[in-house]
C-alpha atoms as a PDB file:
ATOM      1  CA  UNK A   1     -77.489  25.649 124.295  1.00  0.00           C
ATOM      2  CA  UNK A   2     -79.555  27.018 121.853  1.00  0.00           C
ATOM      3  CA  UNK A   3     -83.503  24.806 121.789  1.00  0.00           C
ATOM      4  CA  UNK A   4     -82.789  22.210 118.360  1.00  0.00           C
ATOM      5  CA  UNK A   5     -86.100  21.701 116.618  1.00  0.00           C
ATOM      6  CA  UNK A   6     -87.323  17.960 118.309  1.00  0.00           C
ATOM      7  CA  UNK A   7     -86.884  15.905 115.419  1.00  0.00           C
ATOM      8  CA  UNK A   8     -83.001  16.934 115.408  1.00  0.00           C
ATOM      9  CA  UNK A   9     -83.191  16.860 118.777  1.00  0.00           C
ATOM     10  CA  UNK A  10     -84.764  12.915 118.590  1.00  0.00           C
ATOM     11  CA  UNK A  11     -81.624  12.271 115.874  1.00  0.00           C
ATOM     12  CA  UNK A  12     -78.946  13.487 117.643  1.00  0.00           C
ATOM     13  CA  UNK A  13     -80.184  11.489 121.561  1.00  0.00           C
ATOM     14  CA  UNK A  14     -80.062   8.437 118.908  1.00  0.00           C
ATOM     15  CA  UNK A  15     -76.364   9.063 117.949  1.00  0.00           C
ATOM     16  CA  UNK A  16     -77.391   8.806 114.587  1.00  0.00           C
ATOM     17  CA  UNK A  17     -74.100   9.710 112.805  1.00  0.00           C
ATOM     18  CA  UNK A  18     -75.644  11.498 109.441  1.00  0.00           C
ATOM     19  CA  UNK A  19     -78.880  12.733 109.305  1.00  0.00           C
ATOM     20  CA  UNK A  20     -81.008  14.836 106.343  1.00  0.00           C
ATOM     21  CA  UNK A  21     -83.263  17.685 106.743  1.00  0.00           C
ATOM     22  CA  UNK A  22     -85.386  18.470 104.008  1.00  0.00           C
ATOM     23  CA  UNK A  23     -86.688  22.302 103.112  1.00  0.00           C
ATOM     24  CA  UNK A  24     -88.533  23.691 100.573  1.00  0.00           C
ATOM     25  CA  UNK A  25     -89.867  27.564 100.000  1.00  0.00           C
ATOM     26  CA  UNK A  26     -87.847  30.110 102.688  1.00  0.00           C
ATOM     27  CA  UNK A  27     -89.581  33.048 102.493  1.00  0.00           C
ATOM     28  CA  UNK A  28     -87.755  36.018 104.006  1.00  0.00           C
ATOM     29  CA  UNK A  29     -90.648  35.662 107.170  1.00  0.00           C
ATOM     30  CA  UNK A  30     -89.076  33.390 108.223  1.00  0.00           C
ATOM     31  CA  UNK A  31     -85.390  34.493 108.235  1.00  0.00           C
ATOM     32  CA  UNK A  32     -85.299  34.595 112.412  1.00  0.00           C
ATOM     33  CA  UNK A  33     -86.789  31.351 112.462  1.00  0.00           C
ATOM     34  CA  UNK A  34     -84.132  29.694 109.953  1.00  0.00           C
ATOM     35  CA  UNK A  35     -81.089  31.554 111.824  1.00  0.00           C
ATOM     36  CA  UNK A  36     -82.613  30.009 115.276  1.00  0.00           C
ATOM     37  CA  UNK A  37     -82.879  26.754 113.616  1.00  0.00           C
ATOM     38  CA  UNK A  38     -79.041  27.197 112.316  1.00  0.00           C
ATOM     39  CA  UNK A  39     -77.716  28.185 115.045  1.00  0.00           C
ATOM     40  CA  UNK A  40     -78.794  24.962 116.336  1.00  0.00           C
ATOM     41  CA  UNK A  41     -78.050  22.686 114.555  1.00  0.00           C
ATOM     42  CA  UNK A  42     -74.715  24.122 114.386  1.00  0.00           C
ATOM     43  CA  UNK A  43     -73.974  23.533 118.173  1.00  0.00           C
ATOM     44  CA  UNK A  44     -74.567  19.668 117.075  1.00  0.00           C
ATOM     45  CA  UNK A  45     -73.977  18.665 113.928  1.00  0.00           C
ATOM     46  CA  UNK A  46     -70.964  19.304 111.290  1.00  0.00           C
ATOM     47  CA  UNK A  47     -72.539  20.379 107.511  1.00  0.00           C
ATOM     48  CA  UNK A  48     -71.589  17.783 105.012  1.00  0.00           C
ATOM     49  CA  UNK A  49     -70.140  17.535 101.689  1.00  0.00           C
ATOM     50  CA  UNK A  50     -70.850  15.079  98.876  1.00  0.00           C
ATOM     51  CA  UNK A  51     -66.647  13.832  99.745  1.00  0.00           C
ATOM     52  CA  UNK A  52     -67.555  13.527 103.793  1.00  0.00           C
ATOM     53  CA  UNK A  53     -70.957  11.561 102.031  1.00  0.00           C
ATOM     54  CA  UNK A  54     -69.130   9.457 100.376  1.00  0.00           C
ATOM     55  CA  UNK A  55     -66.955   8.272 102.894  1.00  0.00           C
ATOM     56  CA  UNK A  56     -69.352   7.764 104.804  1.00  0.00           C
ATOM     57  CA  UNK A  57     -71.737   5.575 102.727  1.00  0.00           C
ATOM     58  CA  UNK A  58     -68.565   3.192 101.564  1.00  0.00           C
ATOM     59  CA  UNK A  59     -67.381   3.177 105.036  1.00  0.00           C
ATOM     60  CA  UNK A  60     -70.121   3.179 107.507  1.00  0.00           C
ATOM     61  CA  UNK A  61     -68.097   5.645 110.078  1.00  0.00           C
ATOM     62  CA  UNK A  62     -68.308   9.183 110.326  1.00  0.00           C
ATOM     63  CA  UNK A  63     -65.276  10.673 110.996  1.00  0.00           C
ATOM     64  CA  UNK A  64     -65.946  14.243 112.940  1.00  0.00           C
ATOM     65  CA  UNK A  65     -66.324  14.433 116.574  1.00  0.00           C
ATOM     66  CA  UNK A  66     -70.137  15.951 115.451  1.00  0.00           C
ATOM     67  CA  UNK A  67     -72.229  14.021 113.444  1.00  0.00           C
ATOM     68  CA  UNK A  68     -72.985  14.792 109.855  1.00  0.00           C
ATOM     69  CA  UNK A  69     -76.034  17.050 108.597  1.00  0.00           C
ATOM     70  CA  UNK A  70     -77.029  16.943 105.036  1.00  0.00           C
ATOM     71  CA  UNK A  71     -79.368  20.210 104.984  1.00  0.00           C
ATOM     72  CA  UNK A  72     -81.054  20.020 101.296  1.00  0.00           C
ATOM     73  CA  UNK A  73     -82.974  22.586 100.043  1.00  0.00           C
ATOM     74  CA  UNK A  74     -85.350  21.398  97.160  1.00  0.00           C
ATOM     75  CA  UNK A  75     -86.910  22.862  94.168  1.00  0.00           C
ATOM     76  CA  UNK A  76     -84.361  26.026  93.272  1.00  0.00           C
ATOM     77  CA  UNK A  77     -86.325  28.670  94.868  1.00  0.00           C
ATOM     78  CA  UNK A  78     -84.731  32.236  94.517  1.00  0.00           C
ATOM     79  CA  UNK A  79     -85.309  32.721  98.478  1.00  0.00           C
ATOM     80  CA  UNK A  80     -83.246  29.669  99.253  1.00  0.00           C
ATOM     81  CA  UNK A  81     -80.247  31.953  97.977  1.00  0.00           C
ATOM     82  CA  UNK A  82     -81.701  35.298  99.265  1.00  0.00           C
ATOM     83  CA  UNK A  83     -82.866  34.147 102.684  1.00  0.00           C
ATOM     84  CA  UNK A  84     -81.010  30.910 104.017  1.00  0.00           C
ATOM     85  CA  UNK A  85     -77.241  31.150 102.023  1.00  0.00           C
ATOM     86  CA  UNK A  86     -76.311  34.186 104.088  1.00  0.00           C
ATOM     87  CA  UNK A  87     -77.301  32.318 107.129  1.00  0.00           C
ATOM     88  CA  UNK A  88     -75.886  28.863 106.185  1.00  0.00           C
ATOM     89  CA  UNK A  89     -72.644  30.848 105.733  1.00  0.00           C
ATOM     90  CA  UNK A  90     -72.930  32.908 109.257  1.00  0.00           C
ATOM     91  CA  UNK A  91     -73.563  29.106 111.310  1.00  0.00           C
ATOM     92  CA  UNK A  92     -71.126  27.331 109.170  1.00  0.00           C
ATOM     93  CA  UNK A  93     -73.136  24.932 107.454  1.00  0.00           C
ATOM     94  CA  UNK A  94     -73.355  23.841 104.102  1.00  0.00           C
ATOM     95  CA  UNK A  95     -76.374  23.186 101.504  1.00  0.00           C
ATOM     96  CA  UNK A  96     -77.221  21.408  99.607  1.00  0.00           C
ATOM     97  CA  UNK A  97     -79.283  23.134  96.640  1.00  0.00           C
ATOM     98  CA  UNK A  98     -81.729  20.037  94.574  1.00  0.00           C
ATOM     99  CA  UNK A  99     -83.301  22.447  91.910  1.00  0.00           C
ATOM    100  CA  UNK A 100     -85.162  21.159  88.954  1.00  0.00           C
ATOM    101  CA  UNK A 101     -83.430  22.882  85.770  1.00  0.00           C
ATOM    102  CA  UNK A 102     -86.433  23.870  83.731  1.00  0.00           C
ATOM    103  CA  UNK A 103     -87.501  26.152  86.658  1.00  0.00           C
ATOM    104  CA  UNK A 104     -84.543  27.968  86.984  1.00  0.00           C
ATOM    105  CA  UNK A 105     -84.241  28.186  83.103  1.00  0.00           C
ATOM    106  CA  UNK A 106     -88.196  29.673  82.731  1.00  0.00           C
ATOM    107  CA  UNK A 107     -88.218  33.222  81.776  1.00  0.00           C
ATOM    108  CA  UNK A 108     -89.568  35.196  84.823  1.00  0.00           C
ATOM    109  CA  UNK A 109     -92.770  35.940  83.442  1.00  0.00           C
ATOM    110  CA  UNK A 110     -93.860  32.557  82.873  1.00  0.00           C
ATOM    111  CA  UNK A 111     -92.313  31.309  86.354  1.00  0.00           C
ATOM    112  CA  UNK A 112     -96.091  31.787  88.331  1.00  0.00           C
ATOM    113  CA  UNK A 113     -97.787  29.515  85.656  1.00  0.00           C
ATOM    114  CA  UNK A 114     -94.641  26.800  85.264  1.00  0.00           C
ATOM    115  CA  UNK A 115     -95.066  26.451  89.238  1.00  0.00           C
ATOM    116  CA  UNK A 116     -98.655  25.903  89.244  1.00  0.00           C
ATOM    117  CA  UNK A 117     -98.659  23.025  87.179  1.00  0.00           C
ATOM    118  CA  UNK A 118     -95.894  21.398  88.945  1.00  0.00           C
ATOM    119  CA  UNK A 119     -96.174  21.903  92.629  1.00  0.00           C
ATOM    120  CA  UNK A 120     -94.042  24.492  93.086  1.00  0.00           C
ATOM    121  CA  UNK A 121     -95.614  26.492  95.421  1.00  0.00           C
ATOM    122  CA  UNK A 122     -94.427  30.385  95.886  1.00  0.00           C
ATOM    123  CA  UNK A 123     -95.210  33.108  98.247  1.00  0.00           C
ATOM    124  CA  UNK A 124     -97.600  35.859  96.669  1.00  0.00           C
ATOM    125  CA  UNK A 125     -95.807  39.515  95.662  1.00  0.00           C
ATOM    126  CA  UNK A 126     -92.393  38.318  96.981  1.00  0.00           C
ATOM    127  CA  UNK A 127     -90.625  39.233  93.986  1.00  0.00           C
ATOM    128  CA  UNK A 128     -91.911  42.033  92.178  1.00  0.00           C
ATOM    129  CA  UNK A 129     -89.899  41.626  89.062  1.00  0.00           C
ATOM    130  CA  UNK A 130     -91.480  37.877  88.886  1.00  0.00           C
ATOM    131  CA  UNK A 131     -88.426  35.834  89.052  1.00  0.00           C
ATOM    132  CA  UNK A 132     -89.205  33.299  91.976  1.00  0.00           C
ATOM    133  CA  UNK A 133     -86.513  30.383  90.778  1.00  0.00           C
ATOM    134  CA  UNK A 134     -83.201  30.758  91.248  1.00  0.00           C
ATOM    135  CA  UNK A 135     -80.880  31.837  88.555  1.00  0.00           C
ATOM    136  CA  UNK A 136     -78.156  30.210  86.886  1.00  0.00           C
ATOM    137  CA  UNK A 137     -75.662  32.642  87.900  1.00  0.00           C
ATOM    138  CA  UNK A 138     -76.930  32.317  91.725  1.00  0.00           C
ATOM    139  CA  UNK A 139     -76.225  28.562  91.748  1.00  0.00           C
ATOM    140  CA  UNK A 140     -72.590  29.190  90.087  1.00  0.00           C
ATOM    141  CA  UNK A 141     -72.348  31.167  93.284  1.00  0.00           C
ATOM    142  CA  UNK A 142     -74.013  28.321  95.171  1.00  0.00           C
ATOM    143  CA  UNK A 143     -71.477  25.815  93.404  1.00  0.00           C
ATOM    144  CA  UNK A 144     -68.567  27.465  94.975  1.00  0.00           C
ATOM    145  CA  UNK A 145     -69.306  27.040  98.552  1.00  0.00           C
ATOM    146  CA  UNK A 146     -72.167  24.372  99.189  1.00  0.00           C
ATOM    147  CA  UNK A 147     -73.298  21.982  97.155  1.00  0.00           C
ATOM    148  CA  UNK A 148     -75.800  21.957  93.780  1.00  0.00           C
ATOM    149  CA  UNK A 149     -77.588  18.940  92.620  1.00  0.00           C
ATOM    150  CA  UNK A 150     -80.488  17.991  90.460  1.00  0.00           C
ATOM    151  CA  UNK A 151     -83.979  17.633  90.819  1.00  0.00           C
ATOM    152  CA  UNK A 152     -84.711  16.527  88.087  1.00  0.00           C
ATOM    153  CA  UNK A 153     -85.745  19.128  85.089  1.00  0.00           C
ATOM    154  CA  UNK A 154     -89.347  20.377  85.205  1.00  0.00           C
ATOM    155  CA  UNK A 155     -90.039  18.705  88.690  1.00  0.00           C
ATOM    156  CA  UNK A 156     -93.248  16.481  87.133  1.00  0.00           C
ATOM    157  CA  UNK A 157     -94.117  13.353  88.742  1.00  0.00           C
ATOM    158  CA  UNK A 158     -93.554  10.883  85.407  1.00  0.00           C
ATOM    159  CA  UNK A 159     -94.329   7.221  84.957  1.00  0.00           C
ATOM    160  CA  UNK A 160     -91.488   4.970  85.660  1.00  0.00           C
ATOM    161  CA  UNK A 161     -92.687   3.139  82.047  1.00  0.00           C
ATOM    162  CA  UNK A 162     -92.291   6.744  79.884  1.00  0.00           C
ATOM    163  CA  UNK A 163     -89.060   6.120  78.372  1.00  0.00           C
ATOM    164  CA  UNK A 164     -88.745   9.881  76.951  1.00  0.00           C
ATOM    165  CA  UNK A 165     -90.120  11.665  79.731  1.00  0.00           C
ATOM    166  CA  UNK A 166     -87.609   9.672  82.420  1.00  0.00           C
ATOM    167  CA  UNK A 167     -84.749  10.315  79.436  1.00  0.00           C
ATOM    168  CA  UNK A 168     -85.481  14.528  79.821  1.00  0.00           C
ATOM    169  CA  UNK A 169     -86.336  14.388  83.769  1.00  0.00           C
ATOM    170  CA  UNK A 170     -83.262  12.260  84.532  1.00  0.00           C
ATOM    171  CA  UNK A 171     -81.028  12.912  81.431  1.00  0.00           C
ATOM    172  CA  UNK A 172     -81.771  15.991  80.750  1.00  0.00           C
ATOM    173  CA  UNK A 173     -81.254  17.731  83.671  1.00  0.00           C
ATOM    174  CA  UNK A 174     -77.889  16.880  84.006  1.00  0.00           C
ATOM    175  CA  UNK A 175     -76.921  18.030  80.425  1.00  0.00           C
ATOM    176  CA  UNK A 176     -78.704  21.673  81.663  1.00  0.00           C
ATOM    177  CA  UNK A 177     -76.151  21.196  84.669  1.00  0.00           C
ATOM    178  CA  UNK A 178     -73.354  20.265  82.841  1.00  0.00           C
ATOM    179  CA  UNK A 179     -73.975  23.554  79.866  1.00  0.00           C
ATOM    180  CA  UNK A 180     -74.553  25.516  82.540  1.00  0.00           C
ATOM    181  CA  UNK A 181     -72.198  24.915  85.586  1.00  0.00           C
ATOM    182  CA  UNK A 182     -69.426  23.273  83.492  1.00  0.00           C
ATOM    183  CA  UNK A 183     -69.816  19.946  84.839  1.00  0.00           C
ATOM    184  CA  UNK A 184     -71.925  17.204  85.580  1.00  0.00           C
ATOM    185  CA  UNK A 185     -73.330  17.069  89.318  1.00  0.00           C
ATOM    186  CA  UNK A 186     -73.013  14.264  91.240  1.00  0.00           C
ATOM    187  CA  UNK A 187     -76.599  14.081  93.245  1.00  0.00           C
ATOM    188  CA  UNK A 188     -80.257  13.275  91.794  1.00  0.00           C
ATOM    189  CA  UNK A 189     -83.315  13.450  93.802  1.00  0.00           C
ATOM    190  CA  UNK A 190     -86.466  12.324  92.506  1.00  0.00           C
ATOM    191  CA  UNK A 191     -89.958  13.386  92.651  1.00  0.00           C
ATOM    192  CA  UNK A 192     -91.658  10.845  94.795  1.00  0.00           C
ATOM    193  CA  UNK A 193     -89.802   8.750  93.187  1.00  0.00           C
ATOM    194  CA  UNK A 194     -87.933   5.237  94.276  1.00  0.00           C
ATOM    195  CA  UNK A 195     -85.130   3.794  95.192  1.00  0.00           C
ATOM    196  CA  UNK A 196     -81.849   2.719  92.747  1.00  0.00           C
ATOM    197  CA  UNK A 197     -82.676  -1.027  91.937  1.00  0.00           C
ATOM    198  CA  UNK A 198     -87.003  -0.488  91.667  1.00  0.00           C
ATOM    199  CA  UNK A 199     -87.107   0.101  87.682  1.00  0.00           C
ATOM    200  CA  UNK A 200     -84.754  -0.893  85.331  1.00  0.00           C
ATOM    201  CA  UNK A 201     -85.535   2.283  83.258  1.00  0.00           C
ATOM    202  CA  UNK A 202     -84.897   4.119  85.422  1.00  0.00           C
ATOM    203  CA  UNK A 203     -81.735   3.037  86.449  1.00  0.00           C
ATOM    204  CA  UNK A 204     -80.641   2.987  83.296  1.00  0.00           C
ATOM    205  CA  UNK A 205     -81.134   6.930  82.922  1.00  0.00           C
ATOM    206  CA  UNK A 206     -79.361   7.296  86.311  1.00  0.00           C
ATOM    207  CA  UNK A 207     -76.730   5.292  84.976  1.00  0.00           C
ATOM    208  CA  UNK A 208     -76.134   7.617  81.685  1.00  0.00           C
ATOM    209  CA  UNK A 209     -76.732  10.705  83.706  1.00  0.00           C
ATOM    210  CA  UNK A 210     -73.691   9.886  85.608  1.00  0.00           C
ATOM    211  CA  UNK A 211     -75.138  10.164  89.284  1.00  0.00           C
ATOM    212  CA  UNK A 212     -73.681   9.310  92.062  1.00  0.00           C
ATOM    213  CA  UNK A 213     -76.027   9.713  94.691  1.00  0.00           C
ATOM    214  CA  UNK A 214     -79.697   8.700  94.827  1.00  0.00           C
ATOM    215  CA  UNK A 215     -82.263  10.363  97.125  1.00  0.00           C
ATOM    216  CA  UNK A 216     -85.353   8.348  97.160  1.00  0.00           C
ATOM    217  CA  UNK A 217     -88.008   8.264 100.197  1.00  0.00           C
ATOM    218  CA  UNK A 218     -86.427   7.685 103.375  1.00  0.00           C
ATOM    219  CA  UNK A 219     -82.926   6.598 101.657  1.00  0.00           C
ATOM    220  CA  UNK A 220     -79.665   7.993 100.417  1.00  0.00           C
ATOM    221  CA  UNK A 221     -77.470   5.650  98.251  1.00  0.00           C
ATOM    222  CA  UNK A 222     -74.401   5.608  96.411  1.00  0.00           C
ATOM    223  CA  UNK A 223     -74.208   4.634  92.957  1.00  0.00           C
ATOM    224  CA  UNK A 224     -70.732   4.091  91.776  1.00  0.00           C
ATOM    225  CA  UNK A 225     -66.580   5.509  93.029  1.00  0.00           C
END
């Protein structure tokens, strides 16, 4: 059995039937580490879907002999599709691809300075033609096979009383989604943000967005059937 990293190792001696593993940045440095990683977590866990999600959240019982993994990968950072797709797809796991819209939509030249106003950290020189964000067409190809959800649209940490800004963050992205992909995705994660049932507001842009799933800190909910 291949050595799990000890936090999955902690979930799965809990018989915890669905857990989520958060990533970020995957630089290419790191591509043995990721297909170690993979590799086991694939020996104990079953990738999940936003379907096997939902069944789970309305039933309370996970259905596979293995629990669930929900392996999200936030931001929209071209390496996620470069480095850890090919290996998702060699374990047989899925992803689950949060990307804030405005990123991927920044012209290439002008992704270094969007990024360093908003957290989104990259690796120096990784790219030499400057695109660090993933492309529209990349999560079309993403859309296929794993799963693509929002992260909101220009990943910046907005008051829960800013009407407009929560409108574009919330709103907005899924009308970039929806032009872009064909159709509205189903999962919103916020920035630091709370939990479905903290601000009216903002539940009220959830609401219009459509969303069906909520990742706040330390929660997953679902939002409507």
């Amino acid at each position: 059995m291949i050595e799990a990293p000890d936090f999955l190792t902690r979930a799965y001696a809990a018989q915890s039937p669905v857990v989520a593993v958060n990533y970020h940045n995957t630089p290419s440095f790191r591509r043995d580490q990721y297909d170690r990683e993979f590799a086991a977590i694939a020996e104990r866990y079953a990738g999940a879907n936003e379907d096997d999600l939902a069944a789970y959240l309305s039933s309370g019982q996970w259905p596979g002999q293995k629990p669930g993994i929900v392996l999200a990968f936030y931001n929209g950072y071209r390496n996620n599709f470069d480095v850890v797709r090919p290996l998702l797809e060699r374990h047989g796991l899925i992803g689950w691809f949060f990307a804030a819209t405005g990123y991927v939509s920044c012209p290439p030249e002008e992704q270094l300075a969007f990024g360093a106003t908003r957290t989104l950290k990259t690796i120096p020189n990784e790219y030499p033609d400057g695109r660090y964000a993933l492309s529209w067409a990349e999560l079309r190809e993403l859309d296929r096979d794993h799963v693509v959800a929002s992260h909101t649209r220009n990943h910046s940490k907005v008051s829960l009383s800013d009407g407009p800004a929560l409108e574009s963050e919330i709103i907005g992205a899924q009308d970039d989604f929806e032009r872009e992909l064909g159709h509205k995705v189903r999962s919103f994660a916020w920035l630091l943000g709370g939990a479905y049932g903290e601000n009216p507001l903002a539940d009220t842009c959830v609401d219009r967005a459509g969303y069906e799933f909520l990742f706040s800190n330390f929660r997953i909910q679902r939002l409507r059937r």
